[in-house]
N, C-alpha and C. Protein backbone atom coordinates (compact mmCIF):
# COMPACT_ATOMS: atom_id res chain seq x y z
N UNK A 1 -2.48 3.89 -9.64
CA UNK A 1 -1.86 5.19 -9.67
C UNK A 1 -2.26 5.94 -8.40
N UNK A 2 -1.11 6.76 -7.35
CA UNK A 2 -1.61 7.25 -6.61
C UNK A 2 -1.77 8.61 -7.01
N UNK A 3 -2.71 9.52 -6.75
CA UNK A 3 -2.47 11.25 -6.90
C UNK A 3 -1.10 11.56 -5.42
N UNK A 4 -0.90 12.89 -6.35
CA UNK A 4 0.34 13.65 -5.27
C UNK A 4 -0.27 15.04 -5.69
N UNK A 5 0.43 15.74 -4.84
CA UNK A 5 0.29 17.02 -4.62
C UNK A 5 1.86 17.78 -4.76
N UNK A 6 1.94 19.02 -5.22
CA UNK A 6 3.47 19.49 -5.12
C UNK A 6 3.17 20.64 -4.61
N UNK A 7 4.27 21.04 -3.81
CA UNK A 7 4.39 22.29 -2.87
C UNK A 7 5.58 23.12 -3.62
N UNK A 8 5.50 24.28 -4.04
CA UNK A 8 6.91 24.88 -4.70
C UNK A 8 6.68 26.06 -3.94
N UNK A 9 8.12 26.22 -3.74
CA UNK A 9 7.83 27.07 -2.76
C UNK A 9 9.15 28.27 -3.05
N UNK A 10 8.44 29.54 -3.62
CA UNK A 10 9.43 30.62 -4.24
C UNK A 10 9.71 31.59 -2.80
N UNK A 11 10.71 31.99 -2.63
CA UNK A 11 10.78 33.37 -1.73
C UNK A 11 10.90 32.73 -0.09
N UNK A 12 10.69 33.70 0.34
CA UNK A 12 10.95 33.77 2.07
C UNK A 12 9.48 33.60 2.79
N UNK A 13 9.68 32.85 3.96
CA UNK A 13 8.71 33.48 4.58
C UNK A 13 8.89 34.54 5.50
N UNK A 14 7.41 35.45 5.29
CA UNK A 14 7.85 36.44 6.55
C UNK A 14 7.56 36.39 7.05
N UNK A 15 6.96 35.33 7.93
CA UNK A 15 6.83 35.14 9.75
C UNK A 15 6.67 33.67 9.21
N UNK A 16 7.73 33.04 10.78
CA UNK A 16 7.86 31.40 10.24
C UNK A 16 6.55 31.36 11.10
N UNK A 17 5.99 31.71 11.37
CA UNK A 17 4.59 31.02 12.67
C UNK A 17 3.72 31.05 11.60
N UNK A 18 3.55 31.27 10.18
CA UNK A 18 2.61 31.04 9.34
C UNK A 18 2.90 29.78 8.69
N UNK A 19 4.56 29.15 8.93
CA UNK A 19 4.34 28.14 8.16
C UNK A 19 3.44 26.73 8.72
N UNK A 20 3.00 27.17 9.58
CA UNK A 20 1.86 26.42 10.22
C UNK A 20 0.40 25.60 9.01
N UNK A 21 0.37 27.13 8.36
CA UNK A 21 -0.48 26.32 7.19
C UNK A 21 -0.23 25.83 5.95
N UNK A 22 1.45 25.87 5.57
CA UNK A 22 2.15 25.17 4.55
C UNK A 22 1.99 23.55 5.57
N UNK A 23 2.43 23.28 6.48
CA UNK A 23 2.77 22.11 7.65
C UNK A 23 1.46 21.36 7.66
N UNK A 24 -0.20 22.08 7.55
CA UNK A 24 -1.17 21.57 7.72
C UNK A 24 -1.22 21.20 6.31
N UNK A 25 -0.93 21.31 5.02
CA UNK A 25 -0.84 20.60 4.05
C UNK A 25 -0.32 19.88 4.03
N UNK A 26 0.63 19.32 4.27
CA UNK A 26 1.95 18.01 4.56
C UNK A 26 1.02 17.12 5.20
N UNK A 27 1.73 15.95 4.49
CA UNK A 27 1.46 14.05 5.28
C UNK A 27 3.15 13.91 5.72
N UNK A 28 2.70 12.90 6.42
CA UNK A 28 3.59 11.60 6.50
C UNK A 28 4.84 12.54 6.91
N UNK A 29 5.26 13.49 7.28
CA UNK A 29 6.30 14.00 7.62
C UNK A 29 7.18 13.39 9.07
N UNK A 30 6.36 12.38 9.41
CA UNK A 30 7.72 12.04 10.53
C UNK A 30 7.69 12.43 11.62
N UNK A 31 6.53 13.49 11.75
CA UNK A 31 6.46 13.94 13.16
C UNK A 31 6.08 13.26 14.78
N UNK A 32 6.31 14.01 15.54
CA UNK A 32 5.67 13.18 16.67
C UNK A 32 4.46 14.41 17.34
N UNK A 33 3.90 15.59 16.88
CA UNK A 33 2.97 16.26 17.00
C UNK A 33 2.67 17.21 15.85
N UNK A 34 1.70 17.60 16.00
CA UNK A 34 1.40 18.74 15.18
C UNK A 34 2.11 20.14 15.29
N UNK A 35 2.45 20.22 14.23
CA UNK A 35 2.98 21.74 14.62
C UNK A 35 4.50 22.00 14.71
N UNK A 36 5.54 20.55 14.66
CA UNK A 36 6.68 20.25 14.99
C UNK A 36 7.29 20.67 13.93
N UNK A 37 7.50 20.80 12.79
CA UNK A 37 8.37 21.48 12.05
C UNK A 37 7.87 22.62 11.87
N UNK A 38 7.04 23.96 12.68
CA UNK A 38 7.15 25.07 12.56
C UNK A 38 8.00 25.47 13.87
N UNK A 39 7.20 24.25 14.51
CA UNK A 39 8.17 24.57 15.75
C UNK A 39 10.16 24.60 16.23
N UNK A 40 10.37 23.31 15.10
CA UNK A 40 12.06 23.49 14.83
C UNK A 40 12.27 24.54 13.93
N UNK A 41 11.34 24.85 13.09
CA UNK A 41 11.90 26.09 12.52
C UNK A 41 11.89 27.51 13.52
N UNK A 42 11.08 27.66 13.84
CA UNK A 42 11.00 28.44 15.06
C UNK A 42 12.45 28.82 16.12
N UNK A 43 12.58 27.64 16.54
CA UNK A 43 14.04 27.10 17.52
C UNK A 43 15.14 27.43 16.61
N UNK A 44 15.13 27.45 15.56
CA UNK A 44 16.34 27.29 14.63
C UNK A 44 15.87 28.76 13.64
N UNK A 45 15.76 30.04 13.86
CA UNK A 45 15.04 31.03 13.18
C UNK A 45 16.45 31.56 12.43
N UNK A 46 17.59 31.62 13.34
CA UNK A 46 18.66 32.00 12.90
C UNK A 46 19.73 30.93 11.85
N UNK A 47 19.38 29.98 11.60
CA UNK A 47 20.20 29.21 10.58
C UNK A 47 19.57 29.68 9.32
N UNK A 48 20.95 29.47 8.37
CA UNK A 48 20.69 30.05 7.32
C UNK A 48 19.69 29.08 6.29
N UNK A 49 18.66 29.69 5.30
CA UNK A 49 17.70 29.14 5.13
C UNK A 49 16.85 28.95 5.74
N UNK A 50 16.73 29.35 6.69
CA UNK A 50 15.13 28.59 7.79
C UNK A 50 14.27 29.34 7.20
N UNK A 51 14.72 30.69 6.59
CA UNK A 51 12.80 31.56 6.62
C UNK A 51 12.52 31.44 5.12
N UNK A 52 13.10 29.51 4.37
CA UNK A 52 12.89 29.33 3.22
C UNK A 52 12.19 28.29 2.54
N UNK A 53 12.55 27.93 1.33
CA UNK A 53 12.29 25.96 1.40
C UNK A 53 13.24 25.78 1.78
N UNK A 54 14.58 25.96 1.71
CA UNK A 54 16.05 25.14 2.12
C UNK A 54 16.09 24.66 3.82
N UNK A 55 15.41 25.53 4.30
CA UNK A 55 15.39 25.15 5.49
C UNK A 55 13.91 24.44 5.80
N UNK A 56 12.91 24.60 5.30
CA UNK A 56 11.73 24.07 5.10
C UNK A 56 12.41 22.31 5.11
N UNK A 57 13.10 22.50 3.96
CA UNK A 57 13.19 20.66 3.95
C UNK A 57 14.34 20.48 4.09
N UNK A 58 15.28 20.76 4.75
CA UNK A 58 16.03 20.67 5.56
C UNK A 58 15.55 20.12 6.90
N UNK A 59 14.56 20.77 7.45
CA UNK A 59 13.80 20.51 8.78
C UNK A 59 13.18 18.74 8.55
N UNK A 60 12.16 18.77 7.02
CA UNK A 60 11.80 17.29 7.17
C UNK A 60 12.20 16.61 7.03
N UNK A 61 13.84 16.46 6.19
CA UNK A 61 14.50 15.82 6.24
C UNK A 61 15.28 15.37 7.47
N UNK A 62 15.61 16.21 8.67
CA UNK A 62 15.93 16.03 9.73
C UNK A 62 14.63 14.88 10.44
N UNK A 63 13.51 15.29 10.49
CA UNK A 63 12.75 14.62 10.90
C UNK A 63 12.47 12.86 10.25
N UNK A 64 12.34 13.02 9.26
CA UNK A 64 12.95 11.55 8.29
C UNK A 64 14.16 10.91 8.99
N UNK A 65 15.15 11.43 9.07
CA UNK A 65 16.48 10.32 9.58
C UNK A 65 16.19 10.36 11.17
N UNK A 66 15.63 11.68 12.04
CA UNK A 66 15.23 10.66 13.23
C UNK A 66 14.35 9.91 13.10
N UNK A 67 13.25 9.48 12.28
CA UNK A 67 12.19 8.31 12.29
C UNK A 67 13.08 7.24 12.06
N UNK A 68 14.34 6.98 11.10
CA UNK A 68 14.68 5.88 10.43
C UNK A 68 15.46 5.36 11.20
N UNK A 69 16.21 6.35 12.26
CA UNK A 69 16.95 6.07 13.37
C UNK A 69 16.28 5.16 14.62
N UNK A 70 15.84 6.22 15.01
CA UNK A 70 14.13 5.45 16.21
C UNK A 70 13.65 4.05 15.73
N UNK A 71 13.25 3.65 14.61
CA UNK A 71 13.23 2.44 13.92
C UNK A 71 14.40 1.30 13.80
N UNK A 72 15.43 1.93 13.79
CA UNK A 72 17.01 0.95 13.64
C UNK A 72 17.14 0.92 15.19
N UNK A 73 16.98 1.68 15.93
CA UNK A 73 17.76 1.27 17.53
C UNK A 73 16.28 0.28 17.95
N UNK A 74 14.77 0.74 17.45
CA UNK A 74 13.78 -0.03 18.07
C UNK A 74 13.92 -1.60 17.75
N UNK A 75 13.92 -2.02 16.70
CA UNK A 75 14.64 -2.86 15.75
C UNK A 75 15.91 -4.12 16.57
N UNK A 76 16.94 -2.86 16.83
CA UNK A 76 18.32 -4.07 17.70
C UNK A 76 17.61 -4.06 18.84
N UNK A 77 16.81 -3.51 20.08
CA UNK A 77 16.47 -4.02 21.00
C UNK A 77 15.59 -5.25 20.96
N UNK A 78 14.73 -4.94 19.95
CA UNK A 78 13.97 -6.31 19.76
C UNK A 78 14.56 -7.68 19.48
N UNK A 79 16.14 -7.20 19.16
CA UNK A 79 16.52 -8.06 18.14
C UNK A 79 17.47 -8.96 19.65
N UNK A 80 17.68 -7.63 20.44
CA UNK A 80 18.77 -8.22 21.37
C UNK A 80 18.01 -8.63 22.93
N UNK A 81 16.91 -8.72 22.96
CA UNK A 81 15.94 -9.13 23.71
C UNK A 81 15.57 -10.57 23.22
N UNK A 82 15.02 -10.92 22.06
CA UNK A 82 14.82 -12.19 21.19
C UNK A 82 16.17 -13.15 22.07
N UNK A 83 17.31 -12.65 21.71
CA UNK A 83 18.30 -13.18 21.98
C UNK A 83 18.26 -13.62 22.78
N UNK A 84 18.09 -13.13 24.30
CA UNK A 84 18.61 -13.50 25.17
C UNK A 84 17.25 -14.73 25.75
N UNK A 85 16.54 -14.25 25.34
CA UNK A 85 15.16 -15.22 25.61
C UNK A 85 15.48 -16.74 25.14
């Protein structure tokens, strides 16, 4: 059995530069630094949902399909390199 943790998350935030310490609770989110999904939320302050969860996981979900992406193109090069060898 593994333990989990749940994040629920009611209301707005009122300054996204705090979600810095919702972000320091998070694993495995996909990132490529620290700090990167306060930081797209940040960049993206004006889409609707950002100062929420909807945009909260909206953001890691964005970050999820570029990992799975980065992985599928890393993937055919290996695949199309093999080849030609």
């Amino acid at each position: 059995m593994q333990q989990v943790s749940v994040v629920e998350m009611d209301g707005q935030f009122d300054r996204l530069d705090e979600l810095i310490y919702v972000e320091s609770h998070l694993s495995n989110l996909s990132t490529k630094f620290y700090g990167e999904v306060t930081q797209q939320m940040l960049k993206h302050a004006d889409f609707p949902g950002s100062n929420n969860g909807t945009g909260l996981f909206q953001t890691i979900v964005g970050l999820k399909i570029r990992d799975l992406y980065e992985q599928i193109v890393a993937t055919r090069a290996e695949t199309a390199v093999a080849a030609k060898a």
